[in-house]
N, C-alpha and C. Protein backbone atom coordinates (compact mmCIF):
# COMPACT_ATOMS: atom_id res chain seq x y z
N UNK A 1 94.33 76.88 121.92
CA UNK A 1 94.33 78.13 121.20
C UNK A 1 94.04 77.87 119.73
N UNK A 2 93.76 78.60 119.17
CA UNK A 2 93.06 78.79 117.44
C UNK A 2 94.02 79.53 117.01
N UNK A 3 94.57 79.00 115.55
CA UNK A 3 95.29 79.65 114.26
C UNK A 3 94.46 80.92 113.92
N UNK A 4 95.06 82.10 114.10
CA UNK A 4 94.41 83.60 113.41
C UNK A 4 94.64 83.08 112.04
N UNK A 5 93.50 83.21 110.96
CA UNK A 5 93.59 83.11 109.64
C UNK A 5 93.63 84.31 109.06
N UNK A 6 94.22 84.96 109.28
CA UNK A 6 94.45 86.65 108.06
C UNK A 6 94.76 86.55 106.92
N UNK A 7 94.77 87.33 105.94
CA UNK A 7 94.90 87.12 104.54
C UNK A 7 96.33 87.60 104.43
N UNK A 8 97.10 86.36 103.41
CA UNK A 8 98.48 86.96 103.23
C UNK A 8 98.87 88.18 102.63
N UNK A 9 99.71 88.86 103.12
CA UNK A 9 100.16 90.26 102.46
C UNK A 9 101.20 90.13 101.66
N UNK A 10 101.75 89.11 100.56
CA UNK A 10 102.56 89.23 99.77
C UNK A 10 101.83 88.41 98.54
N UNK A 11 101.28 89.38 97.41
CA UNK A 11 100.84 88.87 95.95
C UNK A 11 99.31 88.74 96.20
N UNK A 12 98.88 88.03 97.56
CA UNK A 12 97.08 88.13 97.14
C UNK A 12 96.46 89.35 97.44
N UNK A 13 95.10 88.92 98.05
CA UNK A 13 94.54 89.84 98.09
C UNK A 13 94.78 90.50 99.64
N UNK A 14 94.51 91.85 99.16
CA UNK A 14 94.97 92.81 100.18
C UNK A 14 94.20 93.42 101.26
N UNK A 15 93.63 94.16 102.40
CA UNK A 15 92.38 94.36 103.16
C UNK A 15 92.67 95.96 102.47
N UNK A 16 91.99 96.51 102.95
CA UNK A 16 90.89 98.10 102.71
C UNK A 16 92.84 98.73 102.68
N UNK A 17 92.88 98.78 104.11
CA UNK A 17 94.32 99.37 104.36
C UNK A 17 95.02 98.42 104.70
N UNK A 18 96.59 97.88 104.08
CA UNK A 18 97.54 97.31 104.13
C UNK A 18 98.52 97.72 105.21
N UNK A 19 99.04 97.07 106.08
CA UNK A 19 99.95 97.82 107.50
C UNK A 19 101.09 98.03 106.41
N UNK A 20 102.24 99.21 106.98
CA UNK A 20 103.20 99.14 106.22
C UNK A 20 104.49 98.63 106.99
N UNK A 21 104.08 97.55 107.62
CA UNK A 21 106.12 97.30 108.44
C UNK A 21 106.29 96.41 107.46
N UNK A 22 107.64 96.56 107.62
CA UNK A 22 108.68 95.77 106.72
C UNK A 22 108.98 95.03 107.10
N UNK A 23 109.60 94.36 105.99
CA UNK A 23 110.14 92.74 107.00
C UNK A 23 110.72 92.03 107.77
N UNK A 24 110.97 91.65 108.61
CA UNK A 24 111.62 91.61 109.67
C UNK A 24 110.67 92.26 111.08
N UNK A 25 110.12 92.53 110.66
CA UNK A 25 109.53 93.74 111.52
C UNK A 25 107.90 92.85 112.26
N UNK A 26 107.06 92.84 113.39
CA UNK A 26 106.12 92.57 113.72
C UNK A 26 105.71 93.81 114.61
N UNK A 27 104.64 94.57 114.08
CA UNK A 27 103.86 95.39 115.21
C UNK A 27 102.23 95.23 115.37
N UNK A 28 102.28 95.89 116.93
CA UNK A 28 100.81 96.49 117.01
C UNK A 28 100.47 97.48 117.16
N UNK A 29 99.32 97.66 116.48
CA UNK A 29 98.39 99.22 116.13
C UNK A 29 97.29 99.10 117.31
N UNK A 30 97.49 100.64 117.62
CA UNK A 30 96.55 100.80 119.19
C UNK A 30 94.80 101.31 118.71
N UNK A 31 95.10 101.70 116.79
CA UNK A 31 93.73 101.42 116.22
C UNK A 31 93.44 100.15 114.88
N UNK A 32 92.44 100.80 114.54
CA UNK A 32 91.67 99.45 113.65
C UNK A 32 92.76 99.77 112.17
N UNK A 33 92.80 99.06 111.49
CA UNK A 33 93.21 99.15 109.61
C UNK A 33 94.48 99.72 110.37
N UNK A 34 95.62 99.07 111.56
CA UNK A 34 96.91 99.65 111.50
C UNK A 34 96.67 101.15 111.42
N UNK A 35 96.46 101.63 112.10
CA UNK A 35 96.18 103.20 112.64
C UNK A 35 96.36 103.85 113.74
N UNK A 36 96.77 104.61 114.36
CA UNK A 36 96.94 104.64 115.54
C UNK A 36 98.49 104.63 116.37
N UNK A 37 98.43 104.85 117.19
CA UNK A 37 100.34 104.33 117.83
C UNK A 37 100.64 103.42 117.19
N UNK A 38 102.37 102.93 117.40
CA UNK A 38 102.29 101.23 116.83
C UNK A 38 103.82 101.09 118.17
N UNK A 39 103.14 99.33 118.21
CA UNK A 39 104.00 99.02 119.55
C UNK A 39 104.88 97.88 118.71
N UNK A 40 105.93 97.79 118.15
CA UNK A 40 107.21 97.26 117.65
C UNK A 40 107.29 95.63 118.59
N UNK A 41 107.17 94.88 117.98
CA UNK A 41 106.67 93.53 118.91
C UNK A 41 108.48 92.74 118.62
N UNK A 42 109.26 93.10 119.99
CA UNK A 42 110.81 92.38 119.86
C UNK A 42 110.35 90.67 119.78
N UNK A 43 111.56 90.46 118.72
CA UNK A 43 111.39 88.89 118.90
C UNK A 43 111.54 88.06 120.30
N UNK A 44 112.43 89.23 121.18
CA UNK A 44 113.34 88.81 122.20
C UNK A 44 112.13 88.39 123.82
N UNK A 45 111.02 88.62 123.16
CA UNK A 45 109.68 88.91 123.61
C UNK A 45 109.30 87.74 124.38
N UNK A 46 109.96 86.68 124.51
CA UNK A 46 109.54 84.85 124.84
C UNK A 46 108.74 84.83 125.51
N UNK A 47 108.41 85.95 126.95
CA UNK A 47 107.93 85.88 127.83
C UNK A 47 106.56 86.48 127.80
N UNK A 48 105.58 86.10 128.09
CA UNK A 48 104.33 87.49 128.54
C UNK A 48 104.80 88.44 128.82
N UNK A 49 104.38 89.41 127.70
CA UNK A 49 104.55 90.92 128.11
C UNK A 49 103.02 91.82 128.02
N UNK A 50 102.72 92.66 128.53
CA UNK A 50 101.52 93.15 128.88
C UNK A 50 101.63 94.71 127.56
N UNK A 51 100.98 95.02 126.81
CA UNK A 51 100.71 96.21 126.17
C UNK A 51 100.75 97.38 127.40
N UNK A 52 101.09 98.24 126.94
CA UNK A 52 100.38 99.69 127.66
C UNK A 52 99.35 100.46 127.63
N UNK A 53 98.93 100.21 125.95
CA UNK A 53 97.84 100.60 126.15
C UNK A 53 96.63 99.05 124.65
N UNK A 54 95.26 98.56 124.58
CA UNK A 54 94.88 97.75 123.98
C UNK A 54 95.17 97.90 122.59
N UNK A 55 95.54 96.85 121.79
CA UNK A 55 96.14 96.93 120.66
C UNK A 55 94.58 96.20 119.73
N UNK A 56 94.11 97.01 118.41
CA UNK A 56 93.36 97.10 117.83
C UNK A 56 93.99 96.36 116.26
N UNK A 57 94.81 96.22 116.09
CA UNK A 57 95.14 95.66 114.57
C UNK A 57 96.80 94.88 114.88
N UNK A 58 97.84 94.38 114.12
CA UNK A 58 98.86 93.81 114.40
C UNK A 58 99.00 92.98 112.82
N UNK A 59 100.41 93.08 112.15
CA UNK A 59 101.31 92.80 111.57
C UNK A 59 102.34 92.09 111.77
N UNK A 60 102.41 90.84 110.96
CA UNK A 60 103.76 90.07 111.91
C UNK A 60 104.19 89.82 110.07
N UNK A 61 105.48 90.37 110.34
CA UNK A 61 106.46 90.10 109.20
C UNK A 61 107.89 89.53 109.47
N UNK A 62 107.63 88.44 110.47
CA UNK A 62 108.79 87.99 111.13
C UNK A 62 109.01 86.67 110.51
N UNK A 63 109.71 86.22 111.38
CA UNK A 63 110.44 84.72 111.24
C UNK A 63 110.01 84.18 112.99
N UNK A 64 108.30 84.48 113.50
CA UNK A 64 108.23 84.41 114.30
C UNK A 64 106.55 83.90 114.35
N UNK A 65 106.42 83.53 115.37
CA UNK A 65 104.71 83.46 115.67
C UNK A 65 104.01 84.46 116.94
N UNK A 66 103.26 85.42 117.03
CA UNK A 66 102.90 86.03 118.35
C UNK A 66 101.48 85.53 119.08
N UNK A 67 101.75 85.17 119.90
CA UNK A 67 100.72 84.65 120.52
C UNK A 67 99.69 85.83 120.85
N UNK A 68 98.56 86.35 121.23
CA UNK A 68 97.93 87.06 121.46
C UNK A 68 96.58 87.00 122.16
N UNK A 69 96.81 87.67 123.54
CA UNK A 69 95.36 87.81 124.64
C UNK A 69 95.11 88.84 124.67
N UNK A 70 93.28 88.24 125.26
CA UNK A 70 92.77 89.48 125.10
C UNK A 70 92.56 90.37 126.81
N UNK A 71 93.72 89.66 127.42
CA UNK A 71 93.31 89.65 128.81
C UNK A 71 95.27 89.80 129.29
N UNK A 72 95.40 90.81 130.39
CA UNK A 72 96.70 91.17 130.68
C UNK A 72 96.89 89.84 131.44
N UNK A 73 98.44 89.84 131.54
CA UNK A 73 98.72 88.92 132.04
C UNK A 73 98.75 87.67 131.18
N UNK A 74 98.69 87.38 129.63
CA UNK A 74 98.23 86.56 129.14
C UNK A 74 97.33 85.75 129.36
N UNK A 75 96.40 85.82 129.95
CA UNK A 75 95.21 85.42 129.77
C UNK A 75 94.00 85.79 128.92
N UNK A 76 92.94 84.94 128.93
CA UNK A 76 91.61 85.41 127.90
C UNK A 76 92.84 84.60 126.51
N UNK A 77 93.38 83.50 126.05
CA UNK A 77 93.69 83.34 124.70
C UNK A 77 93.17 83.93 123.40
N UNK A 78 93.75 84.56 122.55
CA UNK A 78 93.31 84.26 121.06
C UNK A 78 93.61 83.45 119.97
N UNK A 79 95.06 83.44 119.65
CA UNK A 79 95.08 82.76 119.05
C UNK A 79 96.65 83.00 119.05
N UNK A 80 97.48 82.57 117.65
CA UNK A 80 98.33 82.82 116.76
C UNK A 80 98.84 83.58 116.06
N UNK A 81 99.75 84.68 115.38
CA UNK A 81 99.81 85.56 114.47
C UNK A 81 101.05 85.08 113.98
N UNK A 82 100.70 84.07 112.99
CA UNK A 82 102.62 83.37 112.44
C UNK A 82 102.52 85.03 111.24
N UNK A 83 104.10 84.75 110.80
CA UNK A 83 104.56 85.47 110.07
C UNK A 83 103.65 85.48 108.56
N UNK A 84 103.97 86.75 108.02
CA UNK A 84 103.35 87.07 106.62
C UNK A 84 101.88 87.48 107.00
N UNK A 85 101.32 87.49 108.45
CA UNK A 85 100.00 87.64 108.33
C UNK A 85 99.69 89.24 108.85
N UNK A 86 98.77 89.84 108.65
CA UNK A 86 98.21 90.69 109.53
C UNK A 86 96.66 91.05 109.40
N UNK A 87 96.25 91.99 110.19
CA UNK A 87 94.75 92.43 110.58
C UNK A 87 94.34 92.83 111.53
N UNK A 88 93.11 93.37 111.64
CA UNK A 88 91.90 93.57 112.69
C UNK A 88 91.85 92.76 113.72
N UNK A 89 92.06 92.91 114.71
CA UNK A 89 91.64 91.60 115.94
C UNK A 89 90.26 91.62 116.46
N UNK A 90 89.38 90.89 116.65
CA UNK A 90 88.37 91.06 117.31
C UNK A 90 87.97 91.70 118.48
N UNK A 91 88.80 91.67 118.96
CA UNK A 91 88.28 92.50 120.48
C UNK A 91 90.16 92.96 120.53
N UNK A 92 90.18 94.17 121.68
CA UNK A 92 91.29 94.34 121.80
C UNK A 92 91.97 93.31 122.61
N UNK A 93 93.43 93.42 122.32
CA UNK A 93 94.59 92.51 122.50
C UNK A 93 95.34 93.24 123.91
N UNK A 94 95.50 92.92 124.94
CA UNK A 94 96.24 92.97 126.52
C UNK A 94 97.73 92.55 126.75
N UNK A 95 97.91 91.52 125.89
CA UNK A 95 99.07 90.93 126.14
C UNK A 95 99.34 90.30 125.09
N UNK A 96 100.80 89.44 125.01
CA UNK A 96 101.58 88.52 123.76
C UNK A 96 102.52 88.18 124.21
N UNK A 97 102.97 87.29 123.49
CA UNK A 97 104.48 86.44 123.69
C UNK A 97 105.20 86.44 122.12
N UNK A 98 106.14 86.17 122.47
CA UNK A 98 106.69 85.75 120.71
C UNK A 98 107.48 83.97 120.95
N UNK A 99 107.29 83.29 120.36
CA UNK A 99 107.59 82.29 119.41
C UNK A 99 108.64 82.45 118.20
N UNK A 100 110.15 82.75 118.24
CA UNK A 100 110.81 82.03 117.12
C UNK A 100 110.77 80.98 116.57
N UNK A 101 110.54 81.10 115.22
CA UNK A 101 110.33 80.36 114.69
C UNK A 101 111.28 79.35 113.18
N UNK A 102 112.33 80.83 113.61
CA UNK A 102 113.57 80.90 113.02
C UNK A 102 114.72 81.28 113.96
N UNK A 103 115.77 80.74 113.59
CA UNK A 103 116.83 81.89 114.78
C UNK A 103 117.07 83.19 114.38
N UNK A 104 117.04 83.23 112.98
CA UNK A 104 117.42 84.78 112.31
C UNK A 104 116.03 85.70 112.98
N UNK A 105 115.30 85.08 113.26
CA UNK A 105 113.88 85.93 113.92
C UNK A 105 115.20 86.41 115.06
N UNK A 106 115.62 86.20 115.77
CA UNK A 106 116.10 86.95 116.98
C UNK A 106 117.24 87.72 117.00
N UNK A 107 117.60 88.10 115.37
CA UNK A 107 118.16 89.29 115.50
C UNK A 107 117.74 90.63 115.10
């Protein structure tokens, strides 16, 4: 799997539209620029879990890493989404896992 490189969202530079979750917080947006539904990504998440519907953008402001496919079932890999990052995904996203990466991530 490949490191997602997104641009950090604390002090640099920023994209067009900035997601607004807070910290602690990791979601996904069911559109592009965080738009759209948003699916609240639990840390408690360890396992493959399948979206409901394809997720178009994603925010991770955790103490966590989310893994992310583009294929249900976790399959089709993408990559990584460690904390502080977010953005646009290339193709839509099917599935994820979460990765603590902290223990305070799991409360």
């Amino acid at each position: 799997m490949t490191q997602v490189n997104y641009q950090r969202s604390s002090r640099g530079a920023q994209p067009a539209a900035a997601a607004t979750t807070p910290w602690g917080q990791a979601d996904f947006y069911f559109g592009r620029d965080f738009t759209g539904p948003v699916f609240p990504i639990p840390a408690t998440d360890t396992e493959c879990t399948n979206l409901a519907e394809p997720a178009l953008s994603v925010a991770n402001f955790k103490y966590a890493s989310v893994t992310v496919f583009f294929g249900e079932d976790c399959t089709q890999p993408y990559g990584n989404v460690t904390g502080l990052h977010q953005g646009n995904l290339p193709a839509p996203a099917r599935s994820y896992y979460v990765t603590p990466t902290w223990t305070s991530a799991l409360q």
